[in-house]
Protein backbone atom coordinates (compact mmCIF):
# COMPACT_ATOMS: atom_id res chain seq x y z
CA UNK A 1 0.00 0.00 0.00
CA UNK A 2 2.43 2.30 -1.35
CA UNK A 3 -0.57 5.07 -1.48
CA UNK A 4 -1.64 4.83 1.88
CA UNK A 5 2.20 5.23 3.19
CA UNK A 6 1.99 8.32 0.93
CA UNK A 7 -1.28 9.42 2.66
CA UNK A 8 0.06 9.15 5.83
CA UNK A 9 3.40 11.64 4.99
CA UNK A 10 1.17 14.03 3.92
CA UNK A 11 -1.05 13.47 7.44
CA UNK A 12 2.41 13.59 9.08
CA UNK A 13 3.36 17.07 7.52
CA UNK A 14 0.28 18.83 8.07
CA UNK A 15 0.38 17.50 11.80
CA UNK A 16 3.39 19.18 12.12
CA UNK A 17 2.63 22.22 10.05
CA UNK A 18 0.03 23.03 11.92
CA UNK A 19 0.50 21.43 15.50
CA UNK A 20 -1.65 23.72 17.12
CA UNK A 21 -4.72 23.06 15.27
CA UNK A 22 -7.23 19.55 15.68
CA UNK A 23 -6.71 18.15 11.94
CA UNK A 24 -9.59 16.58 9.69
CA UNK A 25 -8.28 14.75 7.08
CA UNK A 26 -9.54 13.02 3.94
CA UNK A 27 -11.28 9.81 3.94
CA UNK A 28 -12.25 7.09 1.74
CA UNK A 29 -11.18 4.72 -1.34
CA UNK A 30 -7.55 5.79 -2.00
CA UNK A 31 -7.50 5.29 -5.98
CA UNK A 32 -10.92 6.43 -6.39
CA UNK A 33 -11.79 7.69 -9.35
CA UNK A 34 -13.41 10.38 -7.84
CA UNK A 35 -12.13 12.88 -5.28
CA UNK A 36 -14.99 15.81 -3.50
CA UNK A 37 -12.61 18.65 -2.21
CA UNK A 38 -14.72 21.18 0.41
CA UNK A 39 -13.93 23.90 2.07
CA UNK A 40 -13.36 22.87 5.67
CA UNK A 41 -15.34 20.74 7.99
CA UNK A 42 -17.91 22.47 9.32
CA UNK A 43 -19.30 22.30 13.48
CA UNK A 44 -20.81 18.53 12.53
CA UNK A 45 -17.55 17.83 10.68
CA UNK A 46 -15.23 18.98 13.58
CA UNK A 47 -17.16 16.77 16.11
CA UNK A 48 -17.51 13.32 14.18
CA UNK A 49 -13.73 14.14 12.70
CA UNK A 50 -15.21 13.68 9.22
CA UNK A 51 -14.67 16.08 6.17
CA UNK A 52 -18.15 16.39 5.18
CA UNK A 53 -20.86 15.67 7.22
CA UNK A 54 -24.58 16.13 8.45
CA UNK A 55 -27.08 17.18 6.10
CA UNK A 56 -24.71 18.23 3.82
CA UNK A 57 -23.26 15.00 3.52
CA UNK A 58 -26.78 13.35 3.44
CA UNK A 59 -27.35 15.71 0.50
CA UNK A 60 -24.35 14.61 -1.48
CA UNK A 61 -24.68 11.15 -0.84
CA UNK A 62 -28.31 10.84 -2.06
CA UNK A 63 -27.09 13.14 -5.42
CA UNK A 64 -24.66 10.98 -5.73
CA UNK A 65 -26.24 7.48 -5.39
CA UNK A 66 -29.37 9.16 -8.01
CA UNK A 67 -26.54 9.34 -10.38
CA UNK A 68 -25.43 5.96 -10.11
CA UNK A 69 -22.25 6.89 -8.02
CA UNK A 70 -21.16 3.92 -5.18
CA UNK A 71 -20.33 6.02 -2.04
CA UNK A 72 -18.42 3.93 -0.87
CA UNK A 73 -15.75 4.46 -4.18
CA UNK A 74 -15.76 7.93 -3.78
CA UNK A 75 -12.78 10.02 -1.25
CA UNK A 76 -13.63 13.38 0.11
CA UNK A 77 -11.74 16.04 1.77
CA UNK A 78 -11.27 19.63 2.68
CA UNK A 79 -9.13 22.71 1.64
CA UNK A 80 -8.60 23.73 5.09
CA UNK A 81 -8.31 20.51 7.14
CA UNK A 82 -9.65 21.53 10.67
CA UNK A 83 -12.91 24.02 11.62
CA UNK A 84 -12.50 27.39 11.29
CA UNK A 85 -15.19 28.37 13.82
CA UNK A 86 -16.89 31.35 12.74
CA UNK A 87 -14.59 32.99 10.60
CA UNK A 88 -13.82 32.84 6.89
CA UNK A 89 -10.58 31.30 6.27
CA UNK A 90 -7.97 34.10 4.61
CA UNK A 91 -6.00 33.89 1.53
CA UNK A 92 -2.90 33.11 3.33
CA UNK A 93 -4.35 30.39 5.33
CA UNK A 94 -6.34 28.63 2.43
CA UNK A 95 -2.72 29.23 0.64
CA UNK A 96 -0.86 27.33 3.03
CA UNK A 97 -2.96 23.99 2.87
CA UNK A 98 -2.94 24.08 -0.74
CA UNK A 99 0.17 22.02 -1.25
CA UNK A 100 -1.12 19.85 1.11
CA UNK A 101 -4.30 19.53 -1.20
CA UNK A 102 -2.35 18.90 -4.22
CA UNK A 103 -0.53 16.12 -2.79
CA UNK A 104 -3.01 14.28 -0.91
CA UNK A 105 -5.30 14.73 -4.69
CA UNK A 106 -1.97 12.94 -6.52
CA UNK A 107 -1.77 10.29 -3.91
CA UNK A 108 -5.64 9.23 -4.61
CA UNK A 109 -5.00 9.45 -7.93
CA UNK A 110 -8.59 10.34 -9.15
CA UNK A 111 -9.48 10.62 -12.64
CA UNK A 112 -11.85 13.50 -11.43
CA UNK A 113 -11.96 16.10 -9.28
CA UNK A 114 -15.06 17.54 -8.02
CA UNK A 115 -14.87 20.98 -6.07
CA UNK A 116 -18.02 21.99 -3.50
CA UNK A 117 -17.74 25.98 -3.39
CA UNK A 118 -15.60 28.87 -4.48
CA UNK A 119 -12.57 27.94 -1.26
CA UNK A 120 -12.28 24.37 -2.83
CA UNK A 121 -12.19 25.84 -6.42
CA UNK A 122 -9.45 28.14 -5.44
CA UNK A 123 -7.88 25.49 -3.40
CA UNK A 124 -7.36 23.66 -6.51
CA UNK A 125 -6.13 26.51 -8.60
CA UNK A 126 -8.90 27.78 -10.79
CA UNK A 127 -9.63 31.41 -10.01
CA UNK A 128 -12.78 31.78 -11.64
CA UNK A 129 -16.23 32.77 -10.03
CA UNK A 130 -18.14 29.40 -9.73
CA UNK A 131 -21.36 30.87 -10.89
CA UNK A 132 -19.30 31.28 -14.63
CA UNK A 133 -17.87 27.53 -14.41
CA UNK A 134 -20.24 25.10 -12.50
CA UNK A 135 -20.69 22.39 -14.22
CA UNK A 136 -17.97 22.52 -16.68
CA UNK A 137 -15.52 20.38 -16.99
CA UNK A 138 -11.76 21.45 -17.32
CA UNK A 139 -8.48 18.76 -17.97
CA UNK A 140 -5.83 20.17 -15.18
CA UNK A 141 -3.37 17.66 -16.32
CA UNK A 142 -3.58 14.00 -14.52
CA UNK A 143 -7.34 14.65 -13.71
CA UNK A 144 -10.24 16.16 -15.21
CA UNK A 145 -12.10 19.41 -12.44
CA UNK A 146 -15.79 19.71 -12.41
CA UNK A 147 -16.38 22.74 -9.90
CA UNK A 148 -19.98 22.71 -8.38
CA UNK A 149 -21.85 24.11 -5.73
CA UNK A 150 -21.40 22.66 -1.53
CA UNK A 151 -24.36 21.28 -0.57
CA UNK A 152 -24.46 23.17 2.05
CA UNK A 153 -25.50 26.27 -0.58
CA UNK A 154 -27.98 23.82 -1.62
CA UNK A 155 -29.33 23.04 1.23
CA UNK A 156 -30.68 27.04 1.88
CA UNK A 157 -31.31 27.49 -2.15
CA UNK A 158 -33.41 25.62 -4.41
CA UNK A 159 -32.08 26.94 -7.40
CA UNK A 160 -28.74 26.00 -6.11
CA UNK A 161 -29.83 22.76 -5.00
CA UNK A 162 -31.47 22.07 -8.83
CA UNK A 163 -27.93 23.18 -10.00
CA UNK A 164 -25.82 21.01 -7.81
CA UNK A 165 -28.29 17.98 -8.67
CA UNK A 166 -28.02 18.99 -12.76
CA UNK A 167 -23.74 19.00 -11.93
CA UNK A 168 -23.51 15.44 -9.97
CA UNK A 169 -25.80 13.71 -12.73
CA UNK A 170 -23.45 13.99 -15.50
CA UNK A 171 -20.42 12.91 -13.57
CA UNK A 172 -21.00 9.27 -14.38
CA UNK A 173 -20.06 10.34 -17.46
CA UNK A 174 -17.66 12.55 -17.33
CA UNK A 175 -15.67 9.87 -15.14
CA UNK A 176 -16.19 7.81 -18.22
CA UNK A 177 -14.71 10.39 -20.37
CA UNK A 178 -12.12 11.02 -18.66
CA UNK A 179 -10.65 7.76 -18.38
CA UNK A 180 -11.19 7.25 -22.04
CA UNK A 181 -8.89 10.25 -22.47
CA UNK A 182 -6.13 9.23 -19.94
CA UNK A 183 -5.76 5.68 -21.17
């Protein structure tokens, strides 16, 4: 489990990185071919020590399982790996978990990303508002970004929600696609 070994340095880094905060880190299949990156955990996230979780992950899981997407193949995690209380993470602090990010995204190994909110967008390095790009699809090089909305969004919009729903549907197959392409 070469992967997991690589999981763990980056765990090991970011523990000492950033010793004084309680970490949340990733979870799920490592060499999924999909990988959710959030924001942050939020208040239910912090307390169960999951990166998504609550409604909103109630919400994603029953988008995902309408589109024919196993849960239990997906990974998830967070920009920001612990719970920010009731602030808005900066620039400089979402900037300093971003390498973090990148290399806990190339250990998985996904064929697709899958961003929940503007912080994960940015976190992944497309600076774009997400009302312009939801949806789309763009090739970053060893996987294939689809930036969408965070359930949470959806959960206190219905347009939002009919947006997220419309996004998650076609990622059967744009996971399709996108190992087509990278074969």
């Amino acid at each position: 489990m070469a992967d997991a070994t690589n999981l763990q340095h980056v765990h090991t880094a970011l523990k000492k990185k950033f010793s004084n905060r309680k970490l949340i880190f990733g979870r799920g299949l490592i060499g999924s071919k999909i990988v959710f990156v959030s924001d942050h955990p939020g208040a239910e996230g912090a307390k169960e020590g999951k990166p998504l979780a609550g409604n909103n992950q109630k919400l994603l899981n029953k988008l995902l399982r309408s589109a024919g997407i196993d849960t239990n193949k997906i990974y998830i995690t967070n920009v920001i790996k612990y719970h920010p209380e009731n602030k808005k993470p900066t620039s400089k602090e979402i900037k300093s978990y971003v390498p973090f990010l990148k290399e806990e995204i190339k250990t998985v190994g996904p064929k697709v990303v899958v961003t929940l909110g503007d912080i994960a967008l940015n976190g992944v390095g497309l600076r774009q508002p997400l009302d312009n790009v939801h949806g789309r699809t763009f090739n970053l090089g060893s996987f294939t970004l689809v930036p969408t909305f965070h359930p949470e969004s959806a959960l206190k919009d219905p347009v939002v929600q009919t947006l997220l729903q419309s996004d998650i549907s076609k990622l059967k197959k744009i996971i399709a696609e996108a190992e087509e392409n990278q074969v």
